[in-house]
C-alpha atoms as a PDB file:
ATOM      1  CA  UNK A   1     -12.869   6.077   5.917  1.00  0.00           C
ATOM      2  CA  UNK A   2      -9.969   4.865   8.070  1.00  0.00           C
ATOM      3  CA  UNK A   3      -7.762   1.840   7.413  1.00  0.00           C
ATOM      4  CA  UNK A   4      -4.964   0.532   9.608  1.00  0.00           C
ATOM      5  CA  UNK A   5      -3.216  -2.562   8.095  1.00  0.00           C
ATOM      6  CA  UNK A   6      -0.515  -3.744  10.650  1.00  0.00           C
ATOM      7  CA  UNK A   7       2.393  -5.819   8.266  1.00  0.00           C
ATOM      8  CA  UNK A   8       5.484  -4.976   6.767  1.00  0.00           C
ATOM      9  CA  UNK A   9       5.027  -2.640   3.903  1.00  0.00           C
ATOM     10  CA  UNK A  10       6.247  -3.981   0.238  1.00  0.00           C
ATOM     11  CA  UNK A  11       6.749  -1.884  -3.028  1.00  0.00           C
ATOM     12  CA  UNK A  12       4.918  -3.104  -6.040  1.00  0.00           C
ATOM     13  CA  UNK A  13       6.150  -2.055  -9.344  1.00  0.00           C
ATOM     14  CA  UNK A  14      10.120  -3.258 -10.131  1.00  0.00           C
ATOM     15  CA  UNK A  15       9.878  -6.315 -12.304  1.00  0.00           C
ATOM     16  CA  UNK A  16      12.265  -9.062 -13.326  1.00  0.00           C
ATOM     17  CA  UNK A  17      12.316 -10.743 -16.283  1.00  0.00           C
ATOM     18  CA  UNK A  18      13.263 -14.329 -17.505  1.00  0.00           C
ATOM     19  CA  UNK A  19      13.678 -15.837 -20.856  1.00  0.00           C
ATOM     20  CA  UNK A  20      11.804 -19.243 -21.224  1.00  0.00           C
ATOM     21  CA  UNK A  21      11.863 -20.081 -25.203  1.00  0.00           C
ATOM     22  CA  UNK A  22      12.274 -17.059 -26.539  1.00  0.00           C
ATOM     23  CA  UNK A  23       9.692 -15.019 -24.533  1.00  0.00           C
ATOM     24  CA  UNK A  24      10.333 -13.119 -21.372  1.00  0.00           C
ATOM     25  CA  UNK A  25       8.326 -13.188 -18.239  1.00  0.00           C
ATOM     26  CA  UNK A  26       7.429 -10.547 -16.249  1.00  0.00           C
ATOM     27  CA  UNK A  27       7.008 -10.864 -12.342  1.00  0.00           C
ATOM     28  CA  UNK A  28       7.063  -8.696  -9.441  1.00  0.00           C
ATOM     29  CA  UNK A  29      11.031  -8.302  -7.564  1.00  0.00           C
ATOM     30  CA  UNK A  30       9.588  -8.364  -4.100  1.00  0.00           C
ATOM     31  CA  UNK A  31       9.025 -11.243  -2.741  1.00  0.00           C
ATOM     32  CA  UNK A  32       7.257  -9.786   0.093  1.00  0.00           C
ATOM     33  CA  UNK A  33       4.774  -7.854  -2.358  1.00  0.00           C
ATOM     34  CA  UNK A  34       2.005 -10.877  -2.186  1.00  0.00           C
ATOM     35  CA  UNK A  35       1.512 -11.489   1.565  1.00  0.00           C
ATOM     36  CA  UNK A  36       1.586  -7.593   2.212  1.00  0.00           C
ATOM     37  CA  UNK A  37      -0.987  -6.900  -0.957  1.00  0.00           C
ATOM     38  CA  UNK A  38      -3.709 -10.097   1.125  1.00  0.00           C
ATOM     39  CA  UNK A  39      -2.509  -8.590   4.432  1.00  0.00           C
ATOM     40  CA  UNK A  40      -3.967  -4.918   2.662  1.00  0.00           C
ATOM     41  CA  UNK A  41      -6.486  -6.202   0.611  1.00  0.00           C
ATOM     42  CA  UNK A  42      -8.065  -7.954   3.897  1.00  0.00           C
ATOM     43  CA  UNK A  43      -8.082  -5.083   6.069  1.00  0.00           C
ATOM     44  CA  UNK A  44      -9.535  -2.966   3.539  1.00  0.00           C
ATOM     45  CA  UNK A  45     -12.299  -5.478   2.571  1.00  0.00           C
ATOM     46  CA  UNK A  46     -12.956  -5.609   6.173  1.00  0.00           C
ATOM     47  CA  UNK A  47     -13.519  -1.709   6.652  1.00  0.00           C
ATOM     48  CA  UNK A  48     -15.439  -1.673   3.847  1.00  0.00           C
ATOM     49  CA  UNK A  49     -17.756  -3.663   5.572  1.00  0.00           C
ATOM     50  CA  UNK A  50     -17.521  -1.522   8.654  1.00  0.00           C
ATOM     51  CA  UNK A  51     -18.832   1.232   6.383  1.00  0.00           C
ATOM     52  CA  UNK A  52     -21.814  -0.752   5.179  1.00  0.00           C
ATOM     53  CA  UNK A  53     -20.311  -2.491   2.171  1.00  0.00           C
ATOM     54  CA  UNK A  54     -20.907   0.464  -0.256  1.00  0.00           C
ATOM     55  CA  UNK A  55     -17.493   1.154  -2.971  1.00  0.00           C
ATOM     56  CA  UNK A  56     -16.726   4.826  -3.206  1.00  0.00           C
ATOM     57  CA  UNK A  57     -17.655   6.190  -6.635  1.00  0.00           C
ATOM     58  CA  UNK A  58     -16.165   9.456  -6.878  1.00  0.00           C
ATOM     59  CA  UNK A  59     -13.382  11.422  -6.841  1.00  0.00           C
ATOM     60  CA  UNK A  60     -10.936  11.162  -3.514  1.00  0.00           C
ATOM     61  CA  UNK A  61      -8.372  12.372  -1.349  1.00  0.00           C
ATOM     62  CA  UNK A  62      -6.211   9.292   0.045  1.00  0.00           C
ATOM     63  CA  UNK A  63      -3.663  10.140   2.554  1.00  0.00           C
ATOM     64  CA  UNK A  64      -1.122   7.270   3.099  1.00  0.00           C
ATOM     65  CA  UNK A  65       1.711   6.650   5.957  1.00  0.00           C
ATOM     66  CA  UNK A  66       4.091   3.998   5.798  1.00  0.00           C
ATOM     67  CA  UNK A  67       5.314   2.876   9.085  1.00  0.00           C
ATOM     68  CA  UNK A  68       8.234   1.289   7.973  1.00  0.00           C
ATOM     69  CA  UNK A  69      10.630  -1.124  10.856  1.00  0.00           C
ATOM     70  CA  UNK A  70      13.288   0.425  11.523  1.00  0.00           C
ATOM     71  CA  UNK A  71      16.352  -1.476  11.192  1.00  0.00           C
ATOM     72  CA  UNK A  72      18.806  -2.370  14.374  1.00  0.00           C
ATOM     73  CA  UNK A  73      21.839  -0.408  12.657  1.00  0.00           C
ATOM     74  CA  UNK A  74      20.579   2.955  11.643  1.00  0.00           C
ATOM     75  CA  UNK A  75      20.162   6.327  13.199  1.00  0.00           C
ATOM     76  CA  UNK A  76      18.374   7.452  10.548  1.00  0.00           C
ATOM     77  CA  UNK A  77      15.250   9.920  11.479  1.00  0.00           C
ATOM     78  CA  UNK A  78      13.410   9.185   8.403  1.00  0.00           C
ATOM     79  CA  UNK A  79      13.371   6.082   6.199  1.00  0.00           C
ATOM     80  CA  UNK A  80      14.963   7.632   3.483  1.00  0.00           C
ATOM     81  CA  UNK A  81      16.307   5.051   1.161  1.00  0.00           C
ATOM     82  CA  UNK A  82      14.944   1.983  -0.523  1.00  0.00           C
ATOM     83  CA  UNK A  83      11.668   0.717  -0.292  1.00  0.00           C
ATOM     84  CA  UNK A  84      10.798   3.471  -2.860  1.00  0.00           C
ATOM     85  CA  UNK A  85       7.327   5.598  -1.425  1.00  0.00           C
ATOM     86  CA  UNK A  86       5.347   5.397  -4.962  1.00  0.00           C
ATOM     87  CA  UNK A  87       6.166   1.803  -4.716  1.00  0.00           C
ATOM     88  CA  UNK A  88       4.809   1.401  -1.585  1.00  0.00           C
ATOM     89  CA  UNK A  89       1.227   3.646  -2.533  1.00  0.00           C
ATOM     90  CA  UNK A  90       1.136   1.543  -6.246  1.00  0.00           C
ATOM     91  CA  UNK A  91       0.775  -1.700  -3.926  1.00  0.00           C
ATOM     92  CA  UNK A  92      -1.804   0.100  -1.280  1.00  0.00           C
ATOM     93  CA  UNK A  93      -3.635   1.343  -4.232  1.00  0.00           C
ATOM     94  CA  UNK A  94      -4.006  -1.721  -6.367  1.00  0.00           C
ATOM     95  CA  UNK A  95      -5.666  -3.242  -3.058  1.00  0.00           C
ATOM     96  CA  UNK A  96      -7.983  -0.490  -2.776  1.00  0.00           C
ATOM     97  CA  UNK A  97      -9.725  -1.127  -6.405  1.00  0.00           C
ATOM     98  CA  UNK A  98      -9.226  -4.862  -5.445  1.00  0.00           C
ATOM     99  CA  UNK A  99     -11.186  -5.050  -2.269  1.00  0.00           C
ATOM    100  CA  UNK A 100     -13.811  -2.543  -3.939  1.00  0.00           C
ATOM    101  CA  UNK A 101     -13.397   0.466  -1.412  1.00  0.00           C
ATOM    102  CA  UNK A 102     -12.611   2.118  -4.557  1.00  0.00           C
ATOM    103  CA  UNK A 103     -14.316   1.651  -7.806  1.00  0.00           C
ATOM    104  CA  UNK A 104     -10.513   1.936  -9.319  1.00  0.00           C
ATOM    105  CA  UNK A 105      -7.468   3.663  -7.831  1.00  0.00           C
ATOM    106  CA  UNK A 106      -7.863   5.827 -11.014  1.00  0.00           C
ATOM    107  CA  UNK A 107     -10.139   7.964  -8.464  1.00  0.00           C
ATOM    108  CA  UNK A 108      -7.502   9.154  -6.046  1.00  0.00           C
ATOM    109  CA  UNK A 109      -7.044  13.113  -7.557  1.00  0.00           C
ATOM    110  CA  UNK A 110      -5.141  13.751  -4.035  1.00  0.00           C
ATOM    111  CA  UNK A 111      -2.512  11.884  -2.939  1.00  0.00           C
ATOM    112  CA  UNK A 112      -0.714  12.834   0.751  1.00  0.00           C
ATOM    113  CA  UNK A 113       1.781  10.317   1.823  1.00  0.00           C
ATOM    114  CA  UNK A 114       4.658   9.683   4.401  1.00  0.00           C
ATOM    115  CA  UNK A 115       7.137   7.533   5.220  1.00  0.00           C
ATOM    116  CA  UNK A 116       8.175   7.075   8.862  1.00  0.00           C
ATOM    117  CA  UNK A 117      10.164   4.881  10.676  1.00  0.00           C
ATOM    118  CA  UNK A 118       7.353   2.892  13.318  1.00  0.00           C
ATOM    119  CA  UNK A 119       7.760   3.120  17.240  1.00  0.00           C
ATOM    120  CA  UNK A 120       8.555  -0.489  16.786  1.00  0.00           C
ATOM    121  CA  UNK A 121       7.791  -3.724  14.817  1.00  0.00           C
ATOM    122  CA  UNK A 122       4.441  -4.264  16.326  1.00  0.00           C
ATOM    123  CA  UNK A 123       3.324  -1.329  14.482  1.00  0.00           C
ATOM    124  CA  UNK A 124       4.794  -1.291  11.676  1.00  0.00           C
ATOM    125  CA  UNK A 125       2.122  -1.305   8.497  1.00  0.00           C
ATOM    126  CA  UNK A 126       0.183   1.731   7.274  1.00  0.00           C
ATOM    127  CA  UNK A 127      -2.357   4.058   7.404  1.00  0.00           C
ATOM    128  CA  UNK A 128      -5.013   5.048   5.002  1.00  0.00           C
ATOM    129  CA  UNK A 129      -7.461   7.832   4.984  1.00  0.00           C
ATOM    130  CA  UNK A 130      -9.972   8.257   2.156  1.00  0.00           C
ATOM    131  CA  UNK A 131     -12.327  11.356   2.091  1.00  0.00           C
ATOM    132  CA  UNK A 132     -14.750  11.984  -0.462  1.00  0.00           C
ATOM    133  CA  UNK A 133     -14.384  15.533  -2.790  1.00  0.00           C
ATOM    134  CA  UNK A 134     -17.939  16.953  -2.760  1.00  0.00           C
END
């Protein structure tokens, strides 16, 4: 299965924590991580339908690649520098289970991913190809 999800990409794990009486809370840092995790979520729901509805079972091989935007003042070839990558594949992952392409992301047992600057905003996002292990 093949999954393009046009957006900006947003790292999920760092949290921040407050004190309210004597208890901390937890939340994510990025403020960008809920709109890109419904923007992922929704593509993947939607080519899971493409591929007759059915959630994948067994063991897979997910290859990710961020296309991150590439800012105005860098030269930069590669994106090399903060969001973090396993940031980035926690978020894409956690969608996965959540739109039921995967049964849980506790399936992927090969991981491939890139990060790469994209040609230009309009494509920034990522792409996402799951194959089954026999």
């Amino acid at each position: 299965m093949k999954i393009r999800i046009y957006g900006n990409p947003a790292p999920q794990g760092s949290k921040t924590a407050i004190v309210r009486n004597g208890r901390a809370i937890m939340f994510e840092s990025s403020k960008k991580l809920p709109e890109w995790r419904e923007t992922v979520l929704m593509g993947a729901s939607i080519a899971r339908a493409e591929h007759g509805g059915l959630t994948i079972l067994g063991p897979v091989t997910v290859a990710m690649t961020f296309h991150m935007p590439r800012p105005k003042s860098t030269s930069r070839k590669y994106p090399n520098s903060a969001p973090d990558l396993d940031k980035l594949i926690r978020a894409v992952g956690d969608a996965l289970q959540e739109s039921e392409v995967l049964a849980n992301d506790g399936q992927i047992v090969t991981l491939v991913a890139h990060k790469v600057y994209a040609a230009n905003e309009t494509y920034a996002g990522v792409e996402i190809e799951i194959t089954e292990k026999p």
